[in-house]
N, C-alpha and C. Protein backbone atom coordinates (compact mmCIF):
# COMPACT_ATOMS: atom_id res chain seq x y z
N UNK A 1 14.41 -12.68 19.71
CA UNK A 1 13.43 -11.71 19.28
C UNK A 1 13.82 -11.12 17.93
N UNK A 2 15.21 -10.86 17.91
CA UNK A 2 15.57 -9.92 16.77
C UNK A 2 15.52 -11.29 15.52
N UNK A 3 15.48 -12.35 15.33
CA UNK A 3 15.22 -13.42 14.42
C UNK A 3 13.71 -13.41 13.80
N UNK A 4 13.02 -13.46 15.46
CA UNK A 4 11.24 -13.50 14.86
C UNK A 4 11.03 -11.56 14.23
N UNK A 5 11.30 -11.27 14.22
CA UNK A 5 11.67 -9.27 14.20
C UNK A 5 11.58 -10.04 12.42
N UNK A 6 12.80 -10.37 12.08
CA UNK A 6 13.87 -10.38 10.69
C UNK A 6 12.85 -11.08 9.77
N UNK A 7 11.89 -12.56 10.37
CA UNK A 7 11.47 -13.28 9.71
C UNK A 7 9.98 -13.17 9.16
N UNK A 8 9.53 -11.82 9.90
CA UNK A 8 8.22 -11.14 9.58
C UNK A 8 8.70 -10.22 8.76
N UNK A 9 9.52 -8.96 8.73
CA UNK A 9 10.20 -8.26 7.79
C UNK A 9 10.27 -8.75 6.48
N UNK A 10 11.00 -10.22 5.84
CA UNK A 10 10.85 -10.96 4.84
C UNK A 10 9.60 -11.12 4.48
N UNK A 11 8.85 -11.36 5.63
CA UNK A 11 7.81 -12.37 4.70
C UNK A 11 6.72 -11.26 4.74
N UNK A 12 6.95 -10.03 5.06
CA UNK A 12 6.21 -8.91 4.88
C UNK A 12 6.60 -8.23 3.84
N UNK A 13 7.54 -8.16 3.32
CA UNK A 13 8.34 -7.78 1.48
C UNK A 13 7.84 -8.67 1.00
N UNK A 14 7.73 -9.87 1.06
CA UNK A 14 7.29 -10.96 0.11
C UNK A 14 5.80 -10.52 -0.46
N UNK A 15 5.03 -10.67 0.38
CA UNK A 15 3.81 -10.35 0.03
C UNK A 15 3.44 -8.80 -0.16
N UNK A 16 4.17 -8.12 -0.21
CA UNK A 16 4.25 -6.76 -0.75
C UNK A 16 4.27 -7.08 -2.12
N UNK A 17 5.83 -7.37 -2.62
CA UNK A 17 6.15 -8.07 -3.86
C UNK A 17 5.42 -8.75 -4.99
N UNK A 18 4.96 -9.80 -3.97
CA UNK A 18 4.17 -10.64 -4.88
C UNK A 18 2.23 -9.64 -5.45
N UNK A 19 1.93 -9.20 -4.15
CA UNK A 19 0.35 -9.02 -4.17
C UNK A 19 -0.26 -7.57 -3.76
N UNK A 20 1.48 -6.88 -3.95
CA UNK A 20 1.10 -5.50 -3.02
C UNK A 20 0.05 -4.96 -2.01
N UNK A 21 -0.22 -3.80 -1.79
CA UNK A 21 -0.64 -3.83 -0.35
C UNK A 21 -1.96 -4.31 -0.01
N UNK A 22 -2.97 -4.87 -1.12
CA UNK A 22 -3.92 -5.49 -0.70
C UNK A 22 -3.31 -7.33 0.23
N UNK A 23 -2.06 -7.71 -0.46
CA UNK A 23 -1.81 -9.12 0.05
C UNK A 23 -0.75 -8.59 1.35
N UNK A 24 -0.70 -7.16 1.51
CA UNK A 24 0.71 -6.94 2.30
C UNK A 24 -0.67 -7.28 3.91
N UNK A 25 -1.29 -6.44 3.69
CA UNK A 25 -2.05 -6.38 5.23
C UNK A 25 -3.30 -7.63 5.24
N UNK A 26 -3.10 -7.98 4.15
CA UNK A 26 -4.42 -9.29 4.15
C UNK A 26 -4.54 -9.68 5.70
N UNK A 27 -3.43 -10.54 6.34
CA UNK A 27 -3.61 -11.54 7.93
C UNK A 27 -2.44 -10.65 8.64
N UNK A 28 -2.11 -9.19 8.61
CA UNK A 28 -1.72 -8.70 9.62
C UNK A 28 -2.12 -9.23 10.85
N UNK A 29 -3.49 -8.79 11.24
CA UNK A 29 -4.36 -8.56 12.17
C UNK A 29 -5.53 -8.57 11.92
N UNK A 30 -6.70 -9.13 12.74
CA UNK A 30 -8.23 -9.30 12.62
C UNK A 30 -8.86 -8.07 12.52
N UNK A 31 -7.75 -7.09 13.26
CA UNK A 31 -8.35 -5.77 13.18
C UNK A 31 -8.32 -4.85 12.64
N UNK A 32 -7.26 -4.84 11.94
CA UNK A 32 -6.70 -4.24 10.71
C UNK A 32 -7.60 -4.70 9.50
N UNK A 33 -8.26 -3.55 8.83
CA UNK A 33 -8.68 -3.35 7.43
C UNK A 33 -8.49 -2.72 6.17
N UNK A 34 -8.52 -2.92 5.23
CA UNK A 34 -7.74 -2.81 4.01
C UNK A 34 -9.29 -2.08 3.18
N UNK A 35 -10.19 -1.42 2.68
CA UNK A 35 -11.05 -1.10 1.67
C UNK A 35 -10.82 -0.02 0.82
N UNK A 36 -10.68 -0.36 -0.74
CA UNK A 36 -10.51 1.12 -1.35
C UNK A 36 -9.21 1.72 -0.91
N UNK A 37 -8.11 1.57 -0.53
CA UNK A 37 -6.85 2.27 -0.13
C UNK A 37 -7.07 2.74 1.13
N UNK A 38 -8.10 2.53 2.07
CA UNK A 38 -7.82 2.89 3.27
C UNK A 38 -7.74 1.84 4.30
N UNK A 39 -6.86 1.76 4.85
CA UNK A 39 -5.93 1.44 5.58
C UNK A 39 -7.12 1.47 7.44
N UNK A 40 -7.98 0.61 8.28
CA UNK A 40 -8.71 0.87 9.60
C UNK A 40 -8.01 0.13 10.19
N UNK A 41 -8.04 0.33 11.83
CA UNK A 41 -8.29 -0.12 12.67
C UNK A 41 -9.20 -0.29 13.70
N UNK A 42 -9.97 -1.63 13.35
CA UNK A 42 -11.18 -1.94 14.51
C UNK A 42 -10.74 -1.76 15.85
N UNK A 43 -11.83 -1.61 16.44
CA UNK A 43 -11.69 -1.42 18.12
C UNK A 43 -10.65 -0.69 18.81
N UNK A 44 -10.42 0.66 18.68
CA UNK A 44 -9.50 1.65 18.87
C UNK A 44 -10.43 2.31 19.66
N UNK A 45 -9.68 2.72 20.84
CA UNK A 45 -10.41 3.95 21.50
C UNK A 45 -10.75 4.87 21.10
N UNK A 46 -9.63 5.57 20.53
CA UNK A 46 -9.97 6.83 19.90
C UNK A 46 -10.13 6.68 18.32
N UNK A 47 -10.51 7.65 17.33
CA UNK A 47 -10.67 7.82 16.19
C UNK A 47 -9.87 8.69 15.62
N UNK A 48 -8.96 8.45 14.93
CA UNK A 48 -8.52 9.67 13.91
C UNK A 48 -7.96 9.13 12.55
N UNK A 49 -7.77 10.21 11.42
CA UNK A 49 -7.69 9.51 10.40
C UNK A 49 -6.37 10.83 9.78
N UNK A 50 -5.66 9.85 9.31
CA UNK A 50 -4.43 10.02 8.71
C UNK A 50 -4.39 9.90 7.31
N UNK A 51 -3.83 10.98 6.33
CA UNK A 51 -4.34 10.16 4.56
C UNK A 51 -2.20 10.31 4.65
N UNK A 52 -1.96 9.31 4.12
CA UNK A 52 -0.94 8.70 4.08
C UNK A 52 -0.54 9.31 2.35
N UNK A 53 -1.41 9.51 1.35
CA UNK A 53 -1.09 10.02 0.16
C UNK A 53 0.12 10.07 -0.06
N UNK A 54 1.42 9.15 -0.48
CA UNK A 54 2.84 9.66 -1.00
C UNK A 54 3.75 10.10 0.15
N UNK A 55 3.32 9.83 1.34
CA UNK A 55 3.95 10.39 2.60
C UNK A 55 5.37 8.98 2.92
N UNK A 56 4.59 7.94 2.90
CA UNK A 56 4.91 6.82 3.01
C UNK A 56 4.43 6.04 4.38
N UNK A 57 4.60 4.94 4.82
CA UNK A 57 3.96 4.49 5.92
C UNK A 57 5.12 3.24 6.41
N UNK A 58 5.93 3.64 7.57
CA UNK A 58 6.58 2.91 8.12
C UNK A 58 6.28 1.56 9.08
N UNK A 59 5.85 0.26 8.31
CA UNK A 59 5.68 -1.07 9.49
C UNK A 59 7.06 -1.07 10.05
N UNK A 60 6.01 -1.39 11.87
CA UNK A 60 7.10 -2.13 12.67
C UNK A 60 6.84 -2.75 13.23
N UNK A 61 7.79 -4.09 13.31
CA UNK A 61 6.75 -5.30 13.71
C UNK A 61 6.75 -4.98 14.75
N UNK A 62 6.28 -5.58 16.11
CA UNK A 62 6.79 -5.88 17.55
C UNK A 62 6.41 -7.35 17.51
N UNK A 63 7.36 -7.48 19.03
CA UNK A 63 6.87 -8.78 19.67
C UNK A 63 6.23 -8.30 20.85
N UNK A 64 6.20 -6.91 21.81
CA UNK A 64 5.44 -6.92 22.41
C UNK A 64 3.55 -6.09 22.13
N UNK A 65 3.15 -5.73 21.05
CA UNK A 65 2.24 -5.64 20.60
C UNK A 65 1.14 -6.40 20.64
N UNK A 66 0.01 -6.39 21.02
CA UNK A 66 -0.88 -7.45 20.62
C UNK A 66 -1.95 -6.76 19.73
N UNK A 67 -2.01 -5.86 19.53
CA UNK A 67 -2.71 -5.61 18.21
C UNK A 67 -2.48 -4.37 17.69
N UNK A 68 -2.59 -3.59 16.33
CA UNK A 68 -2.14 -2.64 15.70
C UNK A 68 -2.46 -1.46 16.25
N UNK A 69 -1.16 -0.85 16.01
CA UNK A 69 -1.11 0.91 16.85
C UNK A 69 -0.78 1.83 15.84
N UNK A 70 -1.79 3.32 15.50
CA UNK A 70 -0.92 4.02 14.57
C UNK A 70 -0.04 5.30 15.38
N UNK A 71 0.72 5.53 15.27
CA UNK A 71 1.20 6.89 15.71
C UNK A 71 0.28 7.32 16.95
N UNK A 72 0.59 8.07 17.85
CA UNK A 72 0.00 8.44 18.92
C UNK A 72 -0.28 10.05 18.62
N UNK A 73 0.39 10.46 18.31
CA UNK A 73 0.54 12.33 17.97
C UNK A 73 0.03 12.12 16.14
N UNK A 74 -0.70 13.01 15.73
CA UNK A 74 -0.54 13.12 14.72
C UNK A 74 0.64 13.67 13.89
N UNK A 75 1.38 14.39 14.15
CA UNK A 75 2.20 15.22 13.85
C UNK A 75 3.63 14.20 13.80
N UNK A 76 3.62 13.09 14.45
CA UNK A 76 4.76 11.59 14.14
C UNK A 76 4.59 11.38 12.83
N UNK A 77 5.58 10.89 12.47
CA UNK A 77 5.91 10.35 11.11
C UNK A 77 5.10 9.21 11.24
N UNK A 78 4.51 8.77 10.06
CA UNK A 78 3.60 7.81 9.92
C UNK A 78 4.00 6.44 9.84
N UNK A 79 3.72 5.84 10.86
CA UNK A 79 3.76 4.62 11.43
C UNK A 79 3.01 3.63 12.03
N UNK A 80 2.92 1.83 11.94
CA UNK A 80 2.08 1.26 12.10
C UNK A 80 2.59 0.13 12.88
N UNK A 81 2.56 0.15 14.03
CA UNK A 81 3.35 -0.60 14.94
C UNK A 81 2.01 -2.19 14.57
N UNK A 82 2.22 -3.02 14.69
CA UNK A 82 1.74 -4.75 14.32
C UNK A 82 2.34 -5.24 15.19
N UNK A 83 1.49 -6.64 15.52
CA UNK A 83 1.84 -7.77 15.87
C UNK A 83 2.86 -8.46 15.11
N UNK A 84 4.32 -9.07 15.56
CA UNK A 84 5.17 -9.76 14.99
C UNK A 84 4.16 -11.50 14.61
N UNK A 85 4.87 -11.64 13.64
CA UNK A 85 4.71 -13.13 13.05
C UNK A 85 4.80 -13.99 13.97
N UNK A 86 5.13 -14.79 14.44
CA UNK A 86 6.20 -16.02 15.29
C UNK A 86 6.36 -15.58 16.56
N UNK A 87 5.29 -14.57 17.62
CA UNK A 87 5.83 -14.60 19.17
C UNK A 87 5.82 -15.66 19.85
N UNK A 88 4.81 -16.83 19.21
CA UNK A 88 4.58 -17.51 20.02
C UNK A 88 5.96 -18.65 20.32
N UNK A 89 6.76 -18.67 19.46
CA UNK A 89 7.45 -19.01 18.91
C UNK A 89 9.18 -18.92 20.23
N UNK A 90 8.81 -18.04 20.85
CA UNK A 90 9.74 -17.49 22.05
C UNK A 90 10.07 -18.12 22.98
């Protein structure tokens, strides 16, 4: 796990690097959207909206995730739990 963890991490700097955050979240997830600097998630129960402005925004991959989670409390440090790269891979 901690390999497929390491090998999404890379290749999630990479495309930071190369194409910043429009190429960082491009194929995260189907549900994950990118317009104008804001950052969605389709098909969420609930609704809330977070402005991230200079705060910073912590990815973490999982392998047990199946699709993107932000923070549960607003008041958490801002975080975006994802689907890992390579589960299938296990």
């Amino acid at each position: 796990m901690q390999l497929v963890l390491e090998a999404d991490m890379t290749y999630r700097a990479r495309r930071l690097a190369v194409g910043g955050a429009r190429l960082l979240f491009a194929d995260m997830h189907a549900n994950l959207r990118r317009h104008d600097g804001v950052l969605s998630i389709d098909q969420m129960i609930g609704r809330h909206h977070v402005a991230v402005s200079g705060r910073g925004l912590l990815l973490m991959p999982s392998v047990f995730a199946h699709k993107p989670a932000p923070p549960v409390h607003l008041e958490e440090p801002l975080r975006l739990t994802y689907p890992s790269r390579g589960v299938a891979t296990l």
